[in-house]
C-alpha atoms as a PDB file:
ATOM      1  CA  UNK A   1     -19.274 -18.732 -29.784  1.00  0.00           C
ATOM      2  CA  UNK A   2     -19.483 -16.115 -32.401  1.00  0.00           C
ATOM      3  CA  UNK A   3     -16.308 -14.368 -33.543  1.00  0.00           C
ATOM      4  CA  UNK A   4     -18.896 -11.166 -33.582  1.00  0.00           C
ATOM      5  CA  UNK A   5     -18.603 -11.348 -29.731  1.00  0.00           C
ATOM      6  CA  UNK A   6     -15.181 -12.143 -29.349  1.00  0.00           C
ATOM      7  CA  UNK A   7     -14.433  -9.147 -31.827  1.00  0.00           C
ATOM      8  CA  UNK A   8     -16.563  -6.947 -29.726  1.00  0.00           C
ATOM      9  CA  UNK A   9     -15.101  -8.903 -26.190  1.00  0.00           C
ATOM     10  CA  UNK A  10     -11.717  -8.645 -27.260  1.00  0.00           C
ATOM     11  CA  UNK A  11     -12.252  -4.530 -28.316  1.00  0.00           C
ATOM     12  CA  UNK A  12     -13.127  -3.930 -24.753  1.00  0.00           C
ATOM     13  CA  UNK A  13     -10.465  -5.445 -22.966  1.00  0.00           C
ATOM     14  CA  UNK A  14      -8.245  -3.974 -25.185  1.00  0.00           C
ATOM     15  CA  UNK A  15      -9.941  -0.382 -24.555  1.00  0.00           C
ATOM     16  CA  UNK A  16      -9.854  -1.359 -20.954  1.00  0.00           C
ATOM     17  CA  UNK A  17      -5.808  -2.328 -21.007  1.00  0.00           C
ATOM     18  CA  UNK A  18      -5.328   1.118 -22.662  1.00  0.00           C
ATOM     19  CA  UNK A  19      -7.201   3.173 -20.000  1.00  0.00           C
ATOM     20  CA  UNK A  20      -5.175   0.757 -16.850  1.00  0.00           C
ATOM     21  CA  UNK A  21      -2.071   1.402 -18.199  1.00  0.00           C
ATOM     22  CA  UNK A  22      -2.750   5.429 -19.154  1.00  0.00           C
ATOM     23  CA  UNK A  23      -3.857   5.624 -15.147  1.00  0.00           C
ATOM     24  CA  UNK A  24      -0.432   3.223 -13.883  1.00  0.00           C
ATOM     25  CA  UNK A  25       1.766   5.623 -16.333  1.00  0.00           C
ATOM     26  CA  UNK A  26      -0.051   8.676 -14.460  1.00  0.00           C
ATOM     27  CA  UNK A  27       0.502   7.413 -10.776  1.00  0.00           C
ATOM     28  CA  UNK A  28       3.981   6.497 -12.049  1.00  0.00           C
ATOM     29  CA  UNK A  29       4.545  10.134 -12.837  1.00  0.00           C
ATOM     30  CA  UNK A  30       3.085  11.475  -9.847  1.00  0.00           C
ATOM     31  CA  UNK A  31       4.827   9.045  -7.163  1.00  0.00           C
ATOM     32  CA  UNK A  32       7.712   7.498  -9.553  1.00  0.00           C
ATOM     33  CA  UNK A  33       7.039   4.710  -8.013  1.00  0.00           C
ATOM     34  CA  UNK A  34       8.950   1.577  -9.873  1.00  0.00           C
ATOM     35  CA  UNK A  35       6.683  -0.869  -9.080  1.00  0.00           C
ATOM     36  CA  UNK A  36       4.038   1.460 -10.933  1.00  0.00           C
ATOM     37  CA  UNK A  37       6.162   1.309 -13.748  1.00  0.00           C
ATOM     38  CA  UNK A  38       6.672  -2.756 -14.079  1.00  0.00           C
ATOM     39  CA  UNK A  39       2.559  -3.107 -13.182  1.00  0.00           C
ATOM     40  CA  UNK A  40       2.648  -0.389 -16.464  1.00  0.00           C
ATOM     41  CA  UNK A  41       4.533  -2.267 -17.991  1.00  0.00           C
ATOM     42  CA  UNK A  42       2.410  -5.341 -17.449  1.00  0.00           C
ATOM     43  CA  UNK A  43      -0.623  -3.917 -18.409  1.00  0.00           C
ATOM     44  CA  UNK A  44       0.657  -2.728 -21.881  1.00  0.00           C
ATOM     45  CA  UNK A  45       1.717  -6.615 -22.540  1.00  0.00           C
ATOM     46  CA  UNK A  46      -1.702  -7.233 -21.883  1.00  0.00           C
ATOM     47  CA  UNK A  47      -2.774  -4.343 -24.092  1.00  0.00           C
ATOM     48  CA  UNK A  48      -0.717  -5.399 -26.899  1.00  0.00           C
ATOM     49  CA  UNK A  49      -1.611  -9.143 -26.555  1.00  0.00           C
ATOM     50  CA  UNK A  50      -5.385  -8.252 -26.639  1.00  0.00           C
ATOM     51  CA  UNK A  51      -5.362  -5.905 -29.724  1.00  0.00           C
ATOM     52  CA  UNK A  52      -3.230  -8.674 -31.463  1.00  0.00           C
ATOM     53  CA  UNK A  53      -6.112 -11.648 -31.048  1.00  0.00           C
ATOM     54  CA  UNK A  54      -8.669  -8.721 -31.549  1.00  0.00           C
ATOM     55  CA  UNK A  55      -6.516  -7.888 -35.606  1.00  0.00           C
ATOM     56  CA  UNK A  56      -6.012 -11.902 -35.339  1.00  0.00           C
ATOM     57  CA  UNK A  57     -10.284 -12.684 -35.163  1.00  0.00           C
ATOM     58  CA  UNK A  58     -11.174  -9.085 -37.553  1.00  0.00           C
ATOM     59  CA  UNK A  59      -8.903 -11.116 -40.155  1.00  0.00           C
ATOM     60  CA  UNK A  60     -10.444 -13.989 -40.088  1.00  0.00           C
ATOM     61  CA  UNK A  61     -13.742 -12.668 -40.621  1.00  0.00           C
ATOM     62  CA  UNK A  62     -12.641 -10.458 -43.063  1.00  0.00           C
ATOM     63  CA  UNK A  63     -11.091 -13.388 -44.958  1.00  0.00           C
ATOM     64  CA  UNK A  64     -14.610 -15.801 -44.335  1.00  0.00           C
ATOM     65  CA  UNK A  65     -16.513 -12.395 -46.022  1.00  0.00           C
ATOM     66  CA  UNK A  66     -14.163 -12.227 -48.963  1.00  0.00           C
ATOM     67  CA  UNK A  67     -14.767 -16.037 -49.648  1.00  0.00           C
ATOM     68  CA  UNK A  68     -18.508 -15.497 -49.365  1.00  0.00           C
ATOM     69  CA  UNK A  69     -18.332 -18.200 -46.769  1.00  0.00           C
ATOM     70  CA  UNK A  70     -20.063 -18.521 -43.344  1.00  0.00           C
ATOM     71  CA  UNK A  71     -18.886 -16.146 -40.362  1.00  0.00           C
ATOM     72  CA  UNK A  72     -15.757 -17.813 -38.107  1.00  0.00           C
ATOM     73  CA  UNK A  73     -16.669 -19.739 -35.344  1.00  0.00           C
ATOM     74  CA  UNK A  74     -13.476 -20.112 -32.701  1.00  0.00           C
ATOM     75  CA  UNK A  75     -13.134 -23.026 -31.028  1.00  0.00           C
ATOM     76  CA  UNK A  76     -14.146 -23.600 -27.960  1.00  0.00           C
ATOM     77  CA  UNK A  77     -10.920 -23.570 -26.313  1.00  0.00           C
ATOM     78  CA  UNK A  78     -10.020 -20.539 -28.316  1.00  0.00           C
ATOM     79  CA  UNK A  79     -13.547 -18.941 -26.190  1.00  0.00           C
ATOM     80  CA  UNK A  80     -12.511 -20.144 -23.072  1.00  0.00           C
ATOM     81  CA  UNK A  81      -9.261 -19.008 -23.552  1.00  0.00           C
ATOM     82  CA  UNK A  82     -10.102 -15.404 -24.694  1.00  0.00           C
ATOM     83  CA  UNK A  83     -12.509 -15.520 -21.433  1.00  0.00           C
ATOM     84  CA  UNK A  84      -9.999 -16.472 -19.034  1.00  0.00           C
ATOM     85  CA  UNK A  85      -7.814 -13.750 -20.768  1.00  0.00           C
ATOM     86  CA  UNK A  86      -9.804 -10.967 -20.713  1.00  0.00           C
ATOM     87  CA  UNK A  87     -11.261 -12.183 -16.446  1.00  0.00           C
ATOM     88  CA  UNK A  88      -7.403 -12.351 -15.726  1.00  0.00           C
ATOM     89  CA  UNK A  89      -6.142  -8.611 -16.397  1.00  0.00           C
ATOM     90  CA  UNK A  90      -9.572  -7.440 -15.443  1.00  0.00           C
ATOM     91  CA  UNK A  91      -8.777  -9.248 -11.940  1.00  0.00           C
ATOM     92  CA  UNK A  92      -5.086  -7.728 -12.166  1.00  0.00           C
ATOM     93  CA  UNK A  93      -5.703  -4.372 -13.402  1.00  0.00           C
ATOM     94  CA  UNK A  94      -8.020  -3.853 -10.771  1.00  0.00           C
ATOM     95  CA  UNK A  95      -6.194  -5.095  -7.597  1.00  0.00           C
ATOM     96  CA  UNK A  96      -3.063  -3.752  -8.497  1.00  0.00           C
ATOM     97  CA  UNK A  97      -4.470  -0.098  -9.487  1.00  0.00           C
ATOM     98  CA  UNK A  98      -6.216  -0.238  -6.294  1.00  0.00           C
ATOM     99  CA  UNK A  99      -3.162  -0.902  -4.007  1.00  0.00           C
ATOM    100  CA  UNK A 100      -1.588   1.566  -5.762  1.00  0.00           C
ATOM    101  CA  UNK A 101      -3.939   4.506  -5.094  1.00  0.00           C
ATOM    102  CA  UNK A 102      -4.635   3.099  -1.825  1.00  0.00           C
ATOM    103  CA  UNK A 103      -0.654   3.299  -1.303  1.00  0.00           C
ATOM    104  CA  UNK A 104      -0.561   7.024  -2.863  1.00  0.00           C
ATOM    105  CA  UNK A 105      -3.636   7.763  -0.286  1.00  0.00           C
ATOM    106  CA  UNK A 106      -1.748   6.653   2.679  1.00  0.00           C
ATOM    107  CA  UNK A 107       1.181   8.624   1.647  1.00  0.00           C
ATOM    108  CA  UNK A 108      -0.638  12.172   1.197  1.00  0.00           C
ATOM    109  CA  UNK A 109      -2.182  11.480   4.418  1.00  0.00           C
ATOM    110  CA  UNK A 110       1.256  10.752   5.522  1.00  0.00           C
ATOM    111  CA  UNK A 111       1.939  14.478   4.458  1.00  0.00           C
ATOM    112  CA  UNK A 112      -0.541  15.913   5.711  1.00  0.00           C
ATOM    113  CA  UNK A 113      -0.263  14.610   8.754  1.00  0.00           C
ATOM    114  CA  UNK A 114       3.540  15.683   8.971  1.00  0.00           C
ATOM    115  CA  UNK A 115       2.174  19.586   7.702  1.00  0.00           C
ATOM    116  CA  UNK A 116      -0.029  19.689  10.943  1.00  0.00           C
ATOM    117  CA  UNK A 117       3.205  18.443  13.510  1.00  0.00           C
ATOM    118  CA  UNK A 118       5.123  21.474  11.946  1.00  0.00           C
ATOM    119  CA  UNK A 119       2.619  23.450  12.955  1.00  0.00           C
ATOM    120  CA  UNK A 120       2.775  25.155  16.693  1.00  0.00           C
ATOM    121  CA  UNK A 121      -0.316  24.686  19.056  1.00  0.00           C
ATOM    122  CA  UNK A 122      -0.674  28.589  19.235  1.00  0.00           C
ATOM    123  CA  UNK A 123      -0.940  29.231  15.915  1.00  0.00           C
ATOM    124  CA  UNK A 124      -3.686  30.296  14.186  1.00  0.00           C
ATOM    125  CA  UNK A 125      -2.152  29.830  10.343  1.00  0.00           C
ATOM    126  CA  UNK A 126      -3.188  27.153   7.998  1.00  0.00           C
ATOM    127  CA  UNK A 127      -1.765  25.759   4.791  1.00  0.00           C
ATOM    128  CA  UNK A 128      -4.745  27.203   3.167  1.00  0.00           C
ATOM    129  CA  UNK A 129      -3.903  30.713   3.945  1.00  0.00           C
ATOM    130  CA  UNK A 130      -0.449  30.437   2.039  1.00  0.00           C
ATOM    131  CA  UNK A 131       2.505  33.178   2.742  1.00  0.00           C
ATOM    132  CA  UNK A 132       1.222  35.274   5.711  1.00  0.00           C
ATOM    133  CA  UNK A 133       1.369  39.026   4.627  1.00  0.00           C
ATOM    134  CA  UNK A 134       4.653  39.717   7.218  1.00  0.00           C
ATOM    135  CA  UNK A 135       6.606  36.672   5.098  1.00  0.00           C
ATOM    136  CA  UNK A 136       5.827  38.003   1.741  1.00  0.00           C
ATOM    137  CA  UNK A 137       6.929  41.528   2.160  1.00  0.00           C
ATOM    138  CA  UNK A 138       9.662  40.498   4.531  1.00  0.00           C
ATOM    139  CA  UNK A 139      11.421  38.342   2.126  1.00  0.00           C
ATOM    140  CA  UNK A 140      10.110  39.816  -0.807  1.00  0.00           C
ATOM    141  CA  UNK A 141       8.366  37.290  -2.646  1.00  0.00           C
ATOM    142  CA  UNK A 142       6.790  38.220  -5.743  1.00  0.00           C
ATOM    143  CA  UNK A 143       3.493  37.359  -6.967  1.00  0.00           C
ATOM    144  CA  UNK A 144       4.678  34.561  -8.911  1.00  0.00           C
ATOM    145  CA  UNK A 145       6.635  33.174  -6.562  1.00  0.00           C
ATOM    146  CA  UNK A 146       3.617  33.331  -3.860  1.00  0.00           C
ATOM    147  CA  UNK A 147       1.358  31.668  -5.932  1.00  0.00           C
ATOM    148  CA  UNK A 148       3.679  28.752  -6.094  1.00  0.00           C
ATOM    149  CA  UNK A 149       4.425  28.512  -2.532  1.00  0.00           C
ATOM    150  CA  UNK A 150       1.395  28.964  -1.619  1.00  0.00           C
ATOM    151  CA  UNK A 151       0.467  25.537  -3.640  1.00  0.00           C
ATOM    152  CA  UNK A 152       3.278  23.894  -2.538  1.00  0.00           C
ATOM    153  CA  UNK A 153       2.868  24.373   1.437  1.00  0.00           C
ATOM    154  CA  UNK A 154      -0.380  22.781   0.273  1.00  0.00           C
ATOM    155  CA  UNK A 155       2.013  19.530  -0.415  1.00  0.00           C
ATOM    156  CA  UNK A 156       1.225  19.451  -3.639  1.00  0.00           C
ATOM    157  CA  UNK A 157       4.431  18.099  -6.029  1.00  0.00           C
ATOM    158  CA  UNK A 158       5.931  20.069  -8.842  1.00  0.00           C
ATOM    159  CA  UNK A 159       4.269  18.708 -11.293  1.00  0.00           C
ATOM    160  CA  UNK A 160       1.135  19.303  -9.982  1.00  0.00           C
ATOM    161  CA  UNK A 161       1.888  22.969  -8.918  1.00  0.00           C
ATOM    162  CA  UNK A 162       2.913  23.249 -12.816  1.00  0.00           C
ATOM    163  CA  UNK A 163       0.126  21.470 -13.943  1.00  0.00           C
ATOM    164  CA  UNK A 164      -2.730  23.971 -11.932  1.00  0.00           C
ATOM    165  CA  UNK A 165      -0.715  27.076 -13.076  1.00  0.00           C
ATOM    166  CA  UNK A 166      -0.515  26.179 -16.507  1.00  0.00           C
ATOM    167  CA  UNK A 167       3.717  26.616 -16.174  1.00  0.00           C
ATOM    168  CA  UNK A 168       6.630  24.404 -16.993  1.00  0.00           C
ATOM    169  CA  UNK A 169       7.936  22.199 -14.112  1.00  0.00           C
ATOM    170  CA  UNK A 170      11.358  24.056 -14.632  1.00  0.00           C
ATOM    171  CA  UNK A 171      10.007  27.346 -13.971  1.00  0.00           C
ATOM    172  CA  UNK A 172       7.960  26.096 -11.067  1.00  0.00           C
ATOM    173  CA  UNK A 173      11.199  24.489  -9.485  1.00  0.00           C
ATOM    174  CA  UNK A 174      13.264  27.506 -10.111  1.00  0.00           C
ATOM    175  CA  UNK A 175      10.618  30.104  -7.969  1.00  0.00           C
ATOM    176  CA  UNK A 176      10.307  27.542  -5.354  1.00  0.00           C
ATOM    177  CA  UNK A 177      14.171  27.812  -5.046  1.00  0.00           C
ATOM    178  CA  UNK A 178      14.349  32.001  -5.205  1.00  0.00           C
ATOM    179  CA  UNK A 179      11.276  31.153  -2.218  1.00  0.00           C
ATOM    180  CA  UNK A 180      13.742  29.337  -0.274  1.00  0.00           C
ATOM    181  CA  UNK A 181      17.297  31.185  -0.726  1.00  0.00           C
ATOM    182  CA  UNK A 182      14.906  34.455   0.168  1.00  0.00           C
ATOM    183  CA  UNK A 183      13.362  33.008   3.424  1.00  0.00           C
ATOM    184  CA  UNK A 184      16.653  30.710   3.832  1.00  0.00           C
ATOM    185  CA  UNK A 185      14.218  27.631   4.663  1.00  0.00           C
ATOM    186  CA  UNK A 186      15.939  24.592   2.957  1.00  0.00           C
ATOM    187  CA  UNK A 187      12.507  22.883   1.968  1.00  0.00           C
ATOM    188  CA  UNK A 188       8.640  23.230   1.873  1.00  0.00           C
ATOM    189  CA  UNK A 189       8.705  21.685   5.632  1.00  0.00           C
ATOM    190  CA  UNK A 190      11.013  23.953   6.993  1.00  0.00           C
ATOM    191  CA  UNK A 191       8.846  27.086   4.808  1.00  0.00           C
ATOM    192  CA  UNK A 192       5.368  25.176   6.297  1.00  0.00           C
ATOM    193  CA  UNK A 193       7.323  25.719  10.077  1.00  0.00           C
ATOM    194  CA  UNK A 194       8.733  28.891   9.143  1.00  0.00           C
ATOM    195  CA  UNK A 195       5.141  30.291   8.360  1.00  0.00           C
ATOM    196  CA  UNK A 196       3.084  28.978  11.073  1.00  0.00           C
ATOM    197  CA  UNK A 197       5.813  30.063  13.987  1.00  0.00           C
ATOM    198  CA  UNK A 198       5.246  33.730  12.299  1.00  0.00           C
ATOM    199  CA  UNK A 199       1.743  33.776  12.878  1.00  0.00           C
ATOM    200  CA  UNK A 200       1.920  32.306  17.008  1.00  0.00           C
ATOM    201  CA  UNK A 201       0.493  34.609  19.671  1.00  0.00           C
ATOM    202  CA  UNK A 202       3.714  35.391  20.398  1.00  0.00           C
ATOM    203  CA  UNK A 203       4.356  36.758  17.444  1.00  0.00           C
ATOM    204  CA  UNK A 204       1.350  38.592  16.444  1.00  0.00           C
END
């Protein structure tokens, strides 16, 4: 085989190790999850081991064109190799990114199923609607600190509340608290119960 195509092969898999590992890192950070971390991990061995044969081939033709000699030819068990290489974390990357997500799917349906036990069979409130207008002037709850809540009884994390608001994690963590100590619910569940028991028949 050509070193051309193991030059370009070897690029692409590298590329590809790059991008697995970028997404694992992400889902790591989202979940922290440490088996997302080691399959990381993994991937980035792979990454590094694929960019080194990819500098290890571009040297060797770059050495055959300053010789004015003919263009590399690997072996054949260095083409076989490189083929089962780049198969193998193509094969890996793919089944373990996909039982990952899979495994953060189950888990937010997990929540969301949770949300809608919290929630009485009388009531009309849903998680879309936020702080009902009788919570936020009852406890006070500023503007800032409703748009947070409002994100979080949709069971999104921190980071991601942070993330959609264009705020610092801190700052999102600290309103959420002043949220809590106002309404004296200890969590987002007890807030999500909290909410939907004020907006029952009984109570309206």
């Amino acid at each position: 085989m050509n070193s051309g195509f193991h030059i370009i092969f070897l690029l692409a898999i590298t590329f590809y190790c790059l991008a697995s590992a970028t997404v694992a890192m992400s889902l790591f950070l989202y979940n922290r999850k440490y088996l997302v971390l080691i399959n990381a991990g993994i991937i980035y061995i792979f990454f590094f081991l694929a960019f080194s044969q990819y500098l290890y081939v571009q040297e060797k033709m770059n050495e055959a064109s300053r010789s004015i000699q003919e263009p590399v030819l690997l072996s054949f068990y260095h083409s076989i190799l490189y083929l089962f290489l780049g198969f193998g974390i193509i094969i890996f990357n793919t089944i373990s990114l996909a039982k990952f997500t899979k495994g953060f799917a189950d888990a937010r349906s997990d929540i969301e199923a949770s949300v809608k036990a919290l929630i009485p069979p009388n009531s009309n409130w849903k998680p879309e609607k936020g702080l009902t207008d009788n919570i936020v002037n009852k406890y006070r709850i500023t503007e800032a600190e409703q748009a947070v809540a409002n994100l979080a009884l949709l069971g999104l994390s921190n980071k991601e509340i942070a993330t959609k608001l264009n705020k610092a994690v801190g700052t999102v963590e600290a309103q959420l608290k002043s949220v809590y100590q106002k309404t004296e619910a200890p969590g987002r569940y007890a807030l999500i119960a909290m909410v939907a028991k004020s907006t029952t028949a009984e109570n309206e």
